[in-house]
N, C-alpha and C. Protein backbone atom coordinates (compact mmCIF):
# COMPACT_ATOMS: atom_id res chain seq x y z
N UNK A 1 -13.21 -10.22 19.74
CA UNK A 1 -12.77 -10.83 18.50
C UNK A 1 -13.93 -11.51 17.80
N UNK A 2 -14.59 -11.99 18.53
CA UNK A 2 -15.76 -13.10 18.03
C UNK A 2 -17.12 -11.65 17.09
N UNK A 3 -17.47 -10.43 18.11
CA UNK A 3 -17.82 -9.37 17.18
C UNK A 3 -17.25 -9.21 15.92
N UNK A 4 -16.22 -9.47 15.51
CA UNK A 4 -15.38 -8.53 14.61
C UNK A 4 -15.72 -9.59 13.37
N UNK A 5 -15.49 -10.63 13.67
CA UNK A 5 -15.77 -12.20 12.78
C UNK A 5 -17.21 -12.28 12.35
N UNK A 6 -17.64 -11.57 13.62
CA UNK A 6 -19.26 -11.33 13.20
C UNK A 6 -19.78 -10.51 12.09
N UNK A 7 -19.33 -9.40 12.89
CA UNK A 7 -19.69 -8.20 11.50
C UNK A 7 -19.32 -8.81 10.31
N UNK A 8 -17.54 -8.73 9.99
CA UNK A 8 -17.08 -9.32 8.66
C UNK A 8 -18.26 -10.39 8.22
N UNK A 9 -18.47 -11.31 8.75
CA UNK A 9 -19.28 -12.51 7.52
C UNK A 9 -20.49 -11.36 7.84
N UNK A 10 -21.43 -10.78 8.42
CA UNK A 10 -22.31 -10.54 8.10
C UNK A 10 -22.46 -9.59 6.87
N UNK A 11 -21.60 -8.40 6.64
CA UNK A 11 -21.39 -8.00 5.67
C UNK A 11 -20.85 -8.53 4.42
N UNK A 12 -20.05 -9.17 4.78
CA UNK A 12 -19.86 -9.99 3.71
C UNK A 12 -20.90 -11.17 2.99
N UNK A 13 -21.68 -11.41 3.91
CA UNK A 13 -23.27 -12.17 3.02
C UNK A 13 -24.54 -11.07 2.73
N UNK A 14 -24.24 -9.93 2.97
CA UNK A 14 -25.15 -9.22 2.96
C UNK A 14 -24.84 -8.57 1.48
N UNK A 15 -23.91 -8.08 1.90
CA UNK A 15 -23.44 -6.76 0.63
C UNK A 15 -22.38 -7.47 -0.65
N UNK A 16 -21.92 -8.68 0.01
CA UNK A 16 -20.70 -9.18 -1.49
C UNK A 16 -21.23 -10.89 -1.41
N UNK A 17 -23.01 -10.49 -1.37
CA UNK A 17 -23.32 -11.70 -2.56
C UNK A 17 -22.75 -11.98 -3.71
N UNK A 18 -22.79 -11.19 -4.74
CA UNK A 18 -22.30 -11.07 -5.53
C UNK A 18 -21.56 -11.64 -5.54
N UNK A 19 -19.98 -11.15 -5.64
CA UNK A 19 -18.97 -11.82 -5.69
C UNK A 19 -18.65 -13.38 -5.02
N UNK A 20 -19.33 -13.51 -4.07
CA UNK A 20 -19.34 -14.80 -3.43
C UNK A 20 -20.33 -16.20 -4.00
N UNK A 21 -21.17 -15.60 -4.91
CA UNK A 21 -21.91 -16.44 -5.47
C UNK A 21 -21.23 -16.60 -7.31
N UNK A 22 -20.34 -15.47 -7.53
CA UNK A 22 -19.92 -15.99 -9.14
C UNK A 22 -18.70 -16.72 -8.46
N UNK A 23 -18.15 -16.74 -7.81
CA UNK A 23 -16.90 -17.42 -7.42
C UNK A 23 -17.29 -19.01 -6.83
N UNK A 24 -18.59 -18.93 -6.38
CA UNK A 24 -19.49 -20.14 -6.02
C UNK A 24 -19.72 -21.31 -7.32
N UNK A 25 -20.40 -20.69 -8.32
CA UNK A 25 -20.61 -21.00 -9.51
C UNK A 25 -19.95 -21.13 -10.80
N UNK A 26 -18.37 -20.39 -10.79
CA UNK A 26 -17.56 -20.61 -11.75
C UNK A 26 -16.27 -20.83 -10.73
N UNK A 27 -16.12 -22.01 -9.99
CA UNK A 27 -14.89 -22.46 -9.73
C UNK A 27 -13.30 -22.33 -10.22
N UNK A 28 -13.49 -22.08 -11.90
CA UNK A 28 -12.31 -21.55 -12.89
C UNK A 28 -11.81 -20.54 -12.33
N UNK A 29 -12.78 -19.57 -12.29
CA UNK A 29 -12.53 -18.47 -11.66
C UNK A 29 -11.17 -18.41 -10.98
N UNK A 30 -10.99 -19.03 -10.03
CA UNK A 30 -9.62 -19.24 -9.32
C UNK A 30 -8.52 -20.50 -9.54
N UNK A 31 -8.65 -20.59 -11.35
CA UNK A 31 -7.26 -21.71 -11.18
C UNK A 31 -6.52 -20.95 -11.27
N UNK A 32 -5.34 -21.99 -11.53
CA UNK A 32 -3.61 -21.78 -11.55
C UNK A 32 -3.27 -20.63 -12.41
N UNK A 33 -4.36 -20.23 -13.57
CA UNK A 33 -3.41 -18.81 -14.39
C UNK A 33 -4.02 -17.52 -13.23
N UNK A 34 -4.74 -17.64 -13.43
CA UNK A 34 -5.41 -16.58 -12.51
C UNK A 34 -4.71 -16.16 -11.35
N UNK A 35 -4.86 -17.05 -10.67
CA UNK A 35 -3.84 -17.22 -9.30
C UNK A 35 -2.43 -16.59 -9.73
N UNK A 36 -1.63 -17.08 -10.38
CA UNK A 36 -0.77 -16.67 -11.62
C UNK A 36 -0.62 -15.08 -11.27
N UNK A 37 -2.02 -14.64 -12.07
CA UNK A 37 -2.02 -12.98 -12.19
C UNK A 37 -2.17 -12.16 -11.16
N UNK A 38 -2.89 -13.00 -10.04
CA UNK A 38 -3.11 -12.36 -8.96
C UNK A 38 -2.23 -12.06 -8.45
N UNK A 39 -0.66 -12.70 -8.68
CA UNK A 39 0.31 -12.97 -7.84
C UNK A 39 1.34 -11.87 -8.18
N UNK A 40 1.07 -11.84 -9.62
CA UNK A 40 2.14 -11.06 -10.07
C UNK A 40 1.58 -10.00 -10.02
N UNK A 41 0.09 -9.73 -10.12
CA UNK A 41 -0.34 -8.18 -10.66
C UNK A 41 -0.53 -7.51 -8.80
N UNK A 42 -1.25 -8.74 -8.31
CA UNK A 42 -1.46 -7.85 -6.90
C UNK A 42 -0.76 -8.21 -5.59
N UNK A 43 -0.35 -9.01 -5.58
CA UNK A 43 0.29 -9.43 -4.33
C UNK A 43 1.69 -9.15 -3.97
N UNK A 44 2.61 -9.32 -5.38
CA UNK A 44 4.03 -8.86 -5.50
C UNK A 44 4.06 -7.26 -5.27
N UNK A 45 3.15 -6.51 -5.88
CA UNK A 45 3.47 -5.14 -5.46
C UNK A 45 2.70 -4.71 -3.96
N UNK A 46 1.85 -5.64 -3.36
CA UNK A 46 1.42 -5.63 -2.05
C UNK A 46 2.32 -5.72 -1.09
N UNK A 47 3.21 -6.85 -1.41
CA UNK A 47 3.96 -7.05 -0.30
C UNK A 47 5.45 -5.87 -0.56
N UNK A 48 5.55 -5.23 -2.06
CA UNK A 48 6.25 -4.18 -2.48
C UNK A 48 5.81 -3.06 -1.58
N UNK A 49 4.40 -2.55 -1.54
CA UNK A 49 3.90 -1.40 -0.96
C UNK A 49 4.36 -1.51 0.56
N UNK A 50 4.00 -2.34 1.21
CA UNK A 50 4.31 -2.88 2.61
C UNK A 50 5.49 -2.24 3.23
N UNK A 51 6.43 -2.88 2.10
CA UNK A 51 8.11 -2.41 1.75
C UNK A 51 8.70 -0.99 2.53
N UNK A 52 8.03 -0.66 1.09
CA UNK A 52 7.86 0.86 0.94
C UNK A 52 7.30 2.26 2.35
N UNK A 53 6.48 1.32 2.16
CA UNK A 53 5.50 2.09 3.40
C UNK A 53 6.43 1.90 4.99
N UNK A 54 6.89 0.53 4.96
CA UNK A 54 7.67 0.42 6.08
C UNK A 54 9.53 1.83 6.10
N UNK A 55 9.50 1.53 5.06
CA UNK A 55 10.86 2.72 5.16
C UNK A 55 10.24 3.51 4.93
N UNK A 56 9.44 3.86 4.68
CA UNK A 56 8.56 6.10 4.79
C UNK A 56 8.50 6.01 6.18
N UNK A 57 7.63 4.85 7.13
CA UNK A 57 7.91 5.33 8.13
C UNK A 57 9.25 5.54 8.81
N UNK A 58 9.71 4.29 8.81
CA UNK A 58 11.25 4.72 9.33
C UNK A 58 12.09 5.84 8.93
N UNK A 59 11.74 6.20 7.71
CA UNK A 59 12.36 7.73 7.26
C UNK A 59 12.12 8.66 7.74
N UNK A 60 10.56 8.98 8.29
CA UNK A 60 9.40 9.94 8.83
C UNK A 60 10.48 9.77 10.40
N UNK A 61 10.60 8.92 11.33
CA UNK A 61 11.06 9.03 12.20
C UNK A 61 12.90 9.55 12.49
N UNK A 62 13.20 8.92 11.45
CA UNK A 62 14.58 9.22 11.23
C UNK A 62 14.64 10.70 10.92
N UNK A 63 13.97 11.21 9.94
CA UNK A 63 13.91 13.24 9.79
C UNK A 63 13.59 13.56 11.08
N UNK A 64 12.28 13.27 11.78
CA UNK A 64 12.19 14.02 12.67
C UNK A 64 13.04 14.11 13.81
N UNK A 65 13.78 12.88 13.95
CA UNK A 65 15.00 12.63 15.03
C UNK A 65 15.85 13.52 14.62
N UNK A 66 16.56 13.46 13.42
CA UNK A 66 17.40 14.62 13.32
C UNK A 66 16.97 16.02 13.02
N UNK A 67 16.18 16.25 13.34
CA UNK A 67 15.44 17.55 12.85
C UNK A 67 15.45 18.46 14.69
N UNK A 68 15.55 17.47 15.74
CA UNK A 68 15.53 17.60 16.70
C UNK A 68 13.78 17.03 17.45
N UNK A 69 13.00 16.79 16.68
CA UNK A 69 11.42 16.30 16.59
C UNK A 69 11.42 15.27 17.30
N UNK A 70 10.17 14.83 18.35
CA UNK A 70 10.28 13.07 18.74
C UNK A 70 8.50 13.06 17.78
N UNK A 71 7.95 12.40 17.24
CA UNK A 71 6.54 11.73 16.91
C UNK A 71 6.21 11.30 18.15
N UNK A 72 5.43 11.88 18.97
CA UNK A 72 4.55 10.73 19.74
C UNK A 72 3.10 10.80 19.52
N UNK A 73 2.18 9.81 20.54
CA UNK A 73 0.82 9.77 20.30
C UNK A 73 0.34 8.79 19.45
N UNK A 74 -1.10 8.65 19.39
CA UNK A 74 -1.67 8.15 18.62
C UNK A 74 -1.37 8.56 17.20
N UNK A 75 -1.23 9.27 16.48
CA UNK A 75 -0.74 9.70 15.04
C UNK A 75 0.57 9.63 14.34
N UNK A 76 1.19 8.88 15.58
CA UNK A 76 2.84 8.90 15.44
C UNK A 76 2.94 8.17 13.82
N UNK A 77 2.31 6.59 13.68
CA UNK A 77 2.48 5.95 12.51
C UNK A 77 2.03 7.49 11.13
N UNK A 78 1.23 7.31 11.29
CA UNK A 78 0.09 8.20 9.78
C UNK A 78 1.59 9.47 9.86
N UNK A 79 1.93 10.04 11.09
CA UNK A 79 2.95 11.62 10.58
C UNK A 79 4.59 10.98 10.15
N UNK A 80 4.77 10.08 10.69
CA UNK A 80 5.86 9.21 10.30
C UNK A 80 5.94 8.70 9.07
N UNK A 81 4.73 8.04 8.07
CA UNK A 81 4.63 8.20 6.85
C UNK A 81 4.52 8.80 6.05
N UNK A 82 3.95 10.08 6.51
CA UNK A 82 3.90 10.87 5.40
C UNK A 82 5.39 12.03 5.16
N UNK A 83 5.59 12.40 6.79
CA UNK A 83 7.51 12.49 6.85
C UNK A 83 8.07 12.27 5.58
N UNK A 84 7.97 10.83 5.96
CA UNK A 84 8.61 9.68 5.08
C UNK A 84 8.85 9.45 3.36
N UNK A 85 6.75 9.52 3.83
CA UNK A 85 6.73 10.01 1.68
C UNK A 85 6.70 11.14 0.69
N UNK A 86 7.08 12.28 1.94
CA UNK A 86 7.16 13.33 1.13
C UNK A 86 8.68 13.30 1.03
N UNK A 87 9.52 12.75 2.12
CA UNK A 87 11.09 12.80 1.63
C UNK A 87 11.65 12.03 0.47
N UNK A 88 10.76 10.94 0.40
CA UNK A 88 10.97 9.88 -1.39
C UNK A 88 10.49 10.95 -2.24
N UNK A 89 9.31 11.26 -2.16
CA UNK A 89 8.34 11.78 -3.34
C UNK A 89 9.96 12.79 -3.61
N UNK A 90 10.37 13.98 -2.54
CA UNK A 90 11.23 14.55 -3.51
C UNK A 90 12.35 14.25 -4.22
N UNK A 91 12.92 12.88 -3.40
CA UNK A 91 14.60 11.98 -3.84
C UNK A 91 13.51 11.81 -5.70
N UNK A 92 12.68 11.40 -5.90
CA UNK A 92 12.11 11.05 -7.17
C UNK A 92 11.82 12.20 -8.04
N UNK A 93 11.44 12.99 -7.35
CA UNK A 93 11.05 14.22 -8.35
C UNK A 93 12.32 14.84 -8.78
N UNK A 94 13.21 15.09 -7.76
CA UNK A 94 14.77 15.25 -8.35
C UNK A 94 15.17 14.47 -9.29
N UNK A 95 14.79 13.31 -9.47
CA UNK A 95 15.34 11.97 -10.35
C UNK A 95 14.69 12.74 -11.93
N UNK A 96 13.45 12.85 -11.31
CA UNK A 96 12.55 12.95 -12.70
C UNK A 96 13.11 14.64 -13.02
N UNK A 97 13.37 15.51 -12.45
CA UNK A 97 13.90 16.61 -13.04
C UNK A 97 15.25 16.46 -14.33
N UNK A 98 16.22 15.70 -13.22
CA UNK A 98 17.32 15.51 -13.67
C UNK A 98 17.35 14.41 -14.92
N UNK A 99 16.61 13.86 -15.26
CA UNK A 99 16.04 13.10 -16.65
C UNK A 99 16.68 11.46 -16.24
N UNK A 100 16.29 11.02 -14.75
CA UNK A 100 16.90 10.47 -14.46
C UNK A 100 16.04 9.20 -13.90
N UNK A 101 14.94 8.71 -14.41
CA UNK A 101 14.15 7.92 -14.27
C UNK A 101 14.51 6.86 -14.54
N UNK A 102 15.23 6.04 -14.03
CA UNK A 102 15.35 4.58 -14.08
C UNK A 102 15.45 3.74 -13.17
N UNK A 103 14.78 2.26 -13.41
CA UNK A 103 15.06 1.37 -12.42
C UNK A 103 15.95 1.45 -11.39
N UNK A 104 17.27 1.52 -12.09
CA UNK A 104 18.66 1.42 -10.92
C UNK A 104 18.62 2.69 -10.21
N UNK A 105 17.79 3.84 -10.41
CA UNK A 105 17.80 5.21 -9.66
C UNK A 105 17.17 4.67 -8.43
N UNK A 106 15.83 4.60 -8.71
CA UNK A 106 14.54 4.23 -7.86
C UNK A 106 15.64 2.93 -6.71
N UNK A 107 16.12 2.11 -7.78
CA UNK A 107 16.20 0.96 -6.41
C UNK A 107 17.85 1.62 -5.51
N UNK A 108 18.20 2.33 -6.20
CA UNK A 108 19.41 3.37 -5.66
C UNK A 108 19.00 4.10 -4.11
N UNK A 109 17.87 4.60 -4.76
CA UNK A 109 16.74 5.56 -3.34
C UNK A 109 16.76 5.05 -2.68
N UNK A 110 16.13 3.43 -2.73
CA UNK A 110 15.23 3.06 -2.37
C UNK A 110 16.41 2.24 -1.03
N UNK A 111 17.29 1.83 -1.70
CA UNK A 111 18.13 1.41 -0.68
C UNK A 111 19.18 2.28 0.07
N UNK A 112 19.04 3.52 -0.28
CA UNK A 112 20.19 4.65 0.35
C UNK A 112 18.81 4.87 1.94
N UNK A 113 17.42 4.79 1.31
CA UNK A 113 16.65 5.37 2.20
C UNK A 113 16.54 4.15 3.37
N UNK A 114 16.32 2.98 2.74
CA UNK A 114 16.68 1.58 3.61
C UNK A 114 17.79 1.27 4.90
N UNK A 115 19.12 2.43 4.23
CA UNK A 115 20.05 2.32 5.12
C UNK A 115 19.93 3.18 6.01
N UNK A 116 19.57 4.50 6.12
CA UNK A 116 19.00 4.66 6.36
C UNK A 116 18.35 4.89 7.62
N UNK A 117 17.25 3.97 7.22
CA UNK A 117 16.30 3.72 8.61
C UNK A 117 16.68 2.77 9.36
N UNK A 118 17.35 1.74 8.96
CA UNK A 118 17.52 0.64 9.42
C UNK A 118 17.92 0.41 10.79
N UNK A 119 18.33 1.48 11.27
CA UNK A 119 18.37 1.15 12.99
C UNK A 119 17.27 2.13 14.02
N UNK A 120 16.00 2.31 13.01
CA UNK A 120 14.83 2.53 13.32
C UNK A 120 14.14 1.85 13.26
N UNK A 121 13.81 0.97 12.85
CA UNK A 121 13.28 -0.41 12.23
C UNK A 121 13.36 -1.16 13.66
N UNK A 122 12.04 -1.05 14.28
CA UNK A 122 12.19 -1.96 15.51
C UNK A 122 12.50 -3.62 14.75
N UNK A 123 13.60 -4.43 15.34
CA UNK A 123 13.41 -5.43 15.55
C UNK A 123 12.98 -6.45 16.68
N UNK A 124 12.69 -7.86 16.69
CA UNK A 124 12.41 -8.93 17.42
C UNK A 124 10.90 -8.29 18.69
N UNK A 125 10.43 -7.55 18.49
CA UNK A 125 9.34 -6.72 19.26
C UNK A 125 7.78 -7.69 18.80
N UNK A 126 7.32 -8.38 19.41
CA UNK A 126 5.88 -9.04 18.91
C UNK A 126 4.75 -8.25 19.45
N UNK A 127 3.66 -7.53 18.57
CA UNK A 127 2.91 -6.83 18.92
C UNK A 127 1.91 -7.94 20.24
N UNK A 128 1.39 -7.32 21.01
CA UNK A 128 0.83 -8.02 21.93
C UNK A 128 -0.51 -7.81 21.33
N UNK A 129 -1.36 -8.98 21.79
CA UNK A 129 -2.94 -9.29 21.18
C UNK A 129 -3.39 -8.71 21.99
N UNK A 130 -4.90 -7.37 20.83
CA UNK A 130 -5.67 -7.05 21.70
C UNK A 130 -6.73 -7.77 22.18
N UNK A 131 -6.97 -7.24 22.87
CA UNK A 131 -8.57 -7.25 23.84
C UNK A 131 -9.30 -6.22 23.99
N UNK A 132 -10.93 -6.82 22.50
CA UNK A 132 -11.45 -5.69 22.30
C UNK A 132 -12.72 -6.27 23.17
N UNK A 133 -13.59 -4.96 23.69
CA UNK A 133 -14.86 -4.63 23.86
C UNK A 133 -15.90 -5.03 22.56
N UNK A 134 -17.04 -5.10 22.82
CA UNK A 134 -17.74 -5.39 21.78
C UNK A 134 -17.83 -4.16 20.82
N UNK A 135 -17.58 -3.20 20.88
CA UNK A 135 -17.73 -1.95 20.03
C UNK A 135 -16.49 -1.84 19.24
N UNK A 136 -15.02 -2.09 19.68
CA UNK A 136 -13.97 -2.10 19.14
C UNK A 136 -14.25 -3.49 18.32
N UNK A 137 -14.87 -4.57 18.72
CA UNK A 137 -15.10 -5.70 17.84
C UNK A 137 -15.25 -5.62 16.39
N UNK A 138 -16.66 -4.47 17.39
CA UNK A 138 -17.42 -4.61 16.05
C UNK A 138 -17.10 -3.68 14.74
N UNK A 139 -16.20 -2.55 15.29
CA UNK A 139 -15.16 -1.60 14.46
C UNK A 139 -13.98 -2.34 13.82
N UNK A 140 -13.63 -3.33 14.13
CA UNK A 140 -12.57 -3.93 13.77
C UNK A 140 -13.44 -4.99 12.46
N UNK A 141 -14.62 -5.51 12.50
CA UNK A 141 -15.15 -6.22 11.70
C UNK A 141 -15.76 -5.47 10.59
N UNK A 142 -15.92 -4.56 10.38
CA UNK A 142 -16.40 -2.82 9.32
C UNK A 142 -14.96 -2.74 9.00
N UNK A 143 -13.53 -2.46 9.28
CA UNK A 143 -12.58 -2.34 9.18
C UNK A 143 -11.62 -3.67 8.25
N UNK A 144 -12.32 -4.71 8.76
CA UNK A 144 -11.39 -5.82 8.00
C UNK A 144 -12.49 -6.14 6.44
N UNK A 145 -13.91 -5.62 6.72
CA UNK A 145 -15.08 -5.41 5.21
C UNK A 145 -13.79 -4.59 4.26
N UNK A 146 -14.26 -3.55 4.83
CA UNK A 146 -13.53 -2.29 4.53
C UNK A 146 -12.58 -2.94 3.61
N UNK A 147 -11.32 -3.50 3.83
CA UNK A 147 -10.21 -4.37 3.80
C UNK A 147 -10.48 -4.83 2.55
N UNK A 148 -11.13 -5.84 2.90
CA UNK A 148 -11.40 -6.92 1.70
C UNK A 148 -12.41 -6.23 0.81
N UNK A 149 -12.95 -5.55 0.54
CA UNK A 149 -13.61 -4.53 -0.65
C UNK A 149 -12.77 -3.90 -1.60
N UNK A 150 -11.55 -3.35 -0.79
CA UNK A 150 -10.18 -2.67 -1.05
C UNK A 150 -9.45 -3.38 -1.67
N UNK A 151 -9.69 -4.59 -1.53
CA UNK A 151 -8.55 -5.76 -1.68
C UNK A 151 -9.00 -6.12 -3.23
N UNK A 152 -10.02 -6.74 -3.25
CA UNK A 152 -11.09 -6.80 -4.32
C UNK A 152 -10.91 -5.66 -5.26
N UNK A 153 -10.79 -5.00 -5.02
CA UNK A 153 -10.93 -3.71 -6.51
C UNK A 153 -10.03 -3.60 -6.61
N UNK A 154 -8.84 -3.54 -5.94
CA UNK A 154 -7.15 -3.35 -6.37
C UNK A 154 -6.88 -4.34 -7.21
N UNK A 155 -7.31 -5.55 -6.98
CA UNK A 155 -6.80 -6.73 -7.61
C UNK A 155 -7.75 -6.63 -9.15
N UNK A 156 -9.11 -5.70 -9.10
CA UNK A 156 -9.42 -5.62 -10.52
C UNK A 156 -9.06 -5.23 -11.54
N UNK A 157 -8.39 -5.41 -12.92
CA UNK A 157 -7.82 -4.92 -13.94
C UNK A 157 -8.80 -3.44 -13.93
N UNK A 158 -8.01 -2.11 -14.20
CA UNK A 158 -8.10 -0.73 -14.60
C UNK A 158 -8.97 -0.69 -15.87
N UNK A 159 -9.79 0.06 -15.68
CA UNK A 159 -11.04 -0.23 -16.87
C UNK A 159 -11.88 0.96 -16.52
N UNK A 160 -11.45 2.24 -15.76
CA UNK A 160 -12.63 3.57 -16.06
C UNK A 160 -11.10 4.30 -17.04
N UNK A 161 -11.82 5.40 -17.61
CA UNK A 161 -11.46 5.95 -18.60
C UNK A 161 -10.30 7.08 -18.09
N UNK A 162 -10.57 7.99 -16.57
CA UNK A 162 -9.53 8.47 -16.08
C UNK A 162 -8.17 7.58 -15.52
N UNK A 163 -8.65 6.62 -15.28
CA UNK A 163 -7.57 5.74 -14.42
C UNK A 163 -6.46 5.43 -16.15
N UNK A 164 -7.48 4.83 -17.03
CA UNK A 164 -6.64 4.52 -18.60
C UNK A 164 -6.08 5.76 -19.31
N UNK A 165 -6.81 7.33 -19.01
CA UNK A 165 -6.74 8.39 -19.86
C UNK A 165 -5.03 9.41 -19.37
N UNK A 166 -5.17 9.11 -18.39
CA UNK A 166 -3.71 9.97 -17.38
C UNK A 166 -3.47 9.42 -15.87
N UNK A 167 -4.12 8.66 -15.34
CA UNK A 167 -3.50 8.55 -14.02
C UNK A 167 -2.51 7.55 -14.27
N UNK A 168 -2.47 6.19 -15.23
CA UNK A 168 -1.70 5.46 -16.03
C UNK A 168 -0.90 5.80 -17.00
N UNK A 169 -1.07 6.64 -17.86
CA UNK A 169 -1.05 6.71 -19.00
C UNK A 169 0.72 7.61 -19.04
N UNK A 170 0.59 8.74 -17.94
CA UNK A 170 1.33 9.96 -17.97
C UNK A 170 2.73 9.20 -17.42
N UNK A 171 2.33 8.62 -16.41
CA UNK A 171 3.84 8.45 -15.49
C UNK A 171 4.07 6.93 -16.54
N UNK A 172 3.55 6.12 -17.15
CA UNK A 172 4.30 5.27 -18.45
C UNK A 172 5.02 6.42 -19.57
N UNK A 173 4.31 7.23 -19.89
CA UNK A 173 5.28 8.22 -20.77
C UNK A 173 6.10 9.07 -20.05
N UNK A 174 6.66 9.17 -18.91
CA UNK A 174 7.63 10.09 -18.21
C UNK A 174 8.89 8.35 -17.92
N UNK A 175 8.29 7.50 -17.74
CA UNK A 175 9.14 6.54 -17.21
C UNK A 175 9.74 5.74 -18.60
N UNK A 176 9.06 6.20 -19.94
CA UNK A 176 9.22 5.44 -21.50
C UNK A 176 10.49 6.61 -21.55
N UNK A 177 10.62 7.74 -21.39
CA UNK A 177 11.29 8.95 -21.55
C UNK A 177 12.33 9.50 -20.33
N UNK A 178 12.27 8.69 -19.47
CA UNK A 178 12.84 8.38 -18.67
C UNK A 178 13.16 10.30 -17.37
N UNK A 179 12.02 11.07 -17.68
CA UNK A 179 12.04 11.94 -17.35
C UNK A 179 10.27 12.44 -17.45
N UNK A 180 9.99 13.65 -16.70
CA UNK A 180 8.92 14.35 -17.07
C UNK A 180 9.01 15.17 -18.26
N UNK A 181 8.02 15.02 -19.24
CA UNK A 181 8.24 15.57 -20.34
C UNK A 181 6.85 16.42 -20.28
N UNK A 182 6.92 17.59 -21.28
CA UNK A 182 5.70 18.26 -21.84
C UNK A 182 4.30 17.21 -22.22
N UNK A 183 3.04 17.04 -21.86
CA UNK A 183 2.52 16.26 -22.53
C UNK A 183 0.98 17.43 -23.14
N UNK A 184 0.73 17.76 -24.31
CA UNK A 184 -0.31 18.31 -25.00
C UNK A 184 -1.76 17.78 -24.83
């Protein structure tokens, strides 16, 4: 553990000077509106994604149970999600065929898929603390960088020209129209 704490600050004084020195020097930086935006723009749909991600897996396990399938192994989580999000991706694409894009659809899914899983959903289970080697330490401290780099740019307002031109742009005009439409 003490590796992992290691790496993290070392990379983190090495490579995100930067950021650690304007946040040093403009204290504003992090008042109350900000905080504010952070909350609403990145954290509410963080702990949304979490959500989400938690019933793909439970969905991923639930198909393959009835499919006659068990997931085991190391890959069980990663094939269990994607199970999972290709069975939403189509409950949505049906939505969006059927011109049927709305809030109450999505949270319709979202809780038919909830029910669901729900007696897949380990409860009261506390993961037990590892005990890493210095190499897993030090993978785990590249891993939590990793993290917070990730964390950092998600939370940055959208500002390249593909992200503003269609990766944004398309699914606001299918969700304004409440369907996939032709776009020229």
């Amino acid at each position: 553990m003490l590796a992992a704490f290691a790496i993290f600050v070392a990379l983190l004084a090495t490579h995100a000077g930067g950021v650690v020195s304007y946040l040093w020097t403009n204290p504003s930086t992090l008042d109350g509106r900000s905080v504010r935006l952070w909350t609403a723009a990145g954290i509410i749909p963080l702990i949304v994604a979490i959500g989400f991600w938690s019933v793909a897996f439970g969905l991923g396990h639930a198909a393959a149970g009835r499919c006659g399938g068990r997931l085991t192994g190391r890959a069980t989580p990663t094939m269990a999600a994607a199970l999972g999000l290709g069975a939403l991706a189509q409950a949505v694409f049906i939505a969006a065929l059927a011109g049927a894009m709305r809030p109450v659809v999505f949270a319709v899914v979202f809780a038919a898929a909830l029910a669901l899983v729900a007696p897949f959903l380990r409860r009261g289970t506390r993961p037990q603390t590892p005990s890493w080697n210095a190499a897993q330490g030090a993978a785990a401290g590249f891993l939590a960088y990793a993290l917070f780099c990730a964390l950092i740019r998600a939370l940055a307002p959208p500002i390249e020209w593909d992200v503003l031109a269609y990766h944004l742009a398309l699914p606001e005009i299918y969700l304004k129209a409440g369907k996939m439409v032709d776009v020229p």
